[in-house]
Protein backbone atom coordinates (compact mmCIF):
# COMPACT_ATOMS: atom_id res chain seq x y z
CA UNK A 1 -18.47 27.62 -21.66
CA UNK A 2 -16.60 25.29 -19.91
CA UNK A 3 -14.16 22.82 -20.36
CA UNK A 4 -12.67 19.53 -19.24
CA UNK A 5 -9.35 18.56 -19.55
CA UNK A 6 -9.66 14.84 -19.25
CA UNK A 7 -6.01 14.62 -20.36
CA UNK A 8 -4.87 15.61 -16.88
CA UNK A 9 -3.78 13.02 -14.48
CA UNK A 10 -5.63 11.41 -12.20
CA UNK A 11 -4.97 11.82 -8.27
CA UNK A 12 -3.41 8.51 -7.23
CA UNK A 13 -5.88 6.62 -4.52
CA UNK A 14 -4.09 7.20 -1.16
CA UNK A 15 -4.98 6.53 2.51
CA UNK A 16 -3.60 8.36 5.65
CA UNK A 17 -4.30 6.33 8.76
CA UNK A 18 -6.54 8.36 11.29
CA UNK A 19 -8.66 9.61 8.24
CA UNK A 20 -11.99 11.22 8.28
CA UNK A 21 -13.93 8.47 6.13
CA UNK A 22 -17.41 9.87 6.60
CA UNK A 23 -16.93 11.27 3.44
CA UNK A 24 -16.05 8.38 1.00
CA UNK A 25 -18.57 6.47 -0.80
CA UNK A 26 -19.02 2.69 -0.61
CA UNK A 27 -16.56 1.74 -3.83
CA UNK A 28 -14.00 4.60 -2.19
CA UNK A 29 -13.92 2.49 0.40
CA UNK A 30 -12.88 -1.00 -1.30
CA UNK A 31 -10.38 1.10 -3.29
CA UNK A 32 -8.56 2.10 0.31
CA UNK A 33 -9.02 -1.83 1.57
CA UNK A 34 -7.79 -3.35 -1.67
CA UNK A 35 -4.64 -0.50 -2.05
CA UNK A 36 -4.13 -1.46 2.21
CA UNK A 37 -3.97 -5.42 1.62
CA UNK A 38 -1.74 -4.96 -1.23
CA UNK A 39 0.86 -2.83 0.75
CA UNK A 40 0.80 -5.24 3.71
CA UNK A 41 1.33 -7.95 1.79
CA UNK A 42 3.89 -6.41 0.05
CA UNK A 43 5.34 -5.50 3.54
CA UNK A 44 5.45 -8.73 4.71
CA UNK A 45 6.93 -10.62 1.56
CA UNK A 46 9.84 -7.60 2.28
CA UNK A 47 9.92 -9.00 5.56
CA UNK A 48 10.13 -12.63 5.07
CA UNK A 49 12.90 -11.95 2.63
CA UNK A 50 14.77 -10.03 4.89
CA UNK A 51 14.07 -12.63 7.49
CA UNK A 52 15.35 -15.26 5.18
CA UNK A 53 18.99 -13.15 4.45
CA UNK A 54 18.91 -12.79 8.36
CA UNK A 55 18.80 -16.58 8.90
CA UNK A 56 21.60 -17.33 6.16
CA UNK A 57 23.83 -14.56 7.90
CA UNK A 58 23.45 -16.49 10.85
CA UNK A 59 24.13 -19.44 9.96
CA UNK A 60 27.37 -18.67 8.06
CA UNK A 61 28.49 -16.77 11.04
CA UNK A 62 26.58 -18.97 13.36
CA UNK A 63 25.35 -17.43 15.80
């Protein structure tokens, strides 16, 4: 008899860059493009912000 423990957690969708992809299916896919466009724009509201605290430093010190 056998059993499934659907109380266990679920492996959290991650992508290494250089990864074999031959064996993903279709939706796999989207998952890794959607999770990839959310961390880059994540990346690059990070960097606007620390863009923005740049420009203020330099003006008070003005540089």
């Amino acid at each position: 008899m056998t059993f499934i423990d659907d109380d266990r957690p679920k492996k959290k969708v991650t992508h290494e860059i250089g990864q074999d992809l031959s064996l993903l299916s279709v939706g796999e896919l989207d998952e890794r493009i959607n999770l990839l466009k959310t961390e880059i724009e994540r990346l690059a509201a990070d960097r606007a912000r620390k863009e923005a605290s740049r420009s203020a430093a330099d003006a008070v010190f003005k540089r």
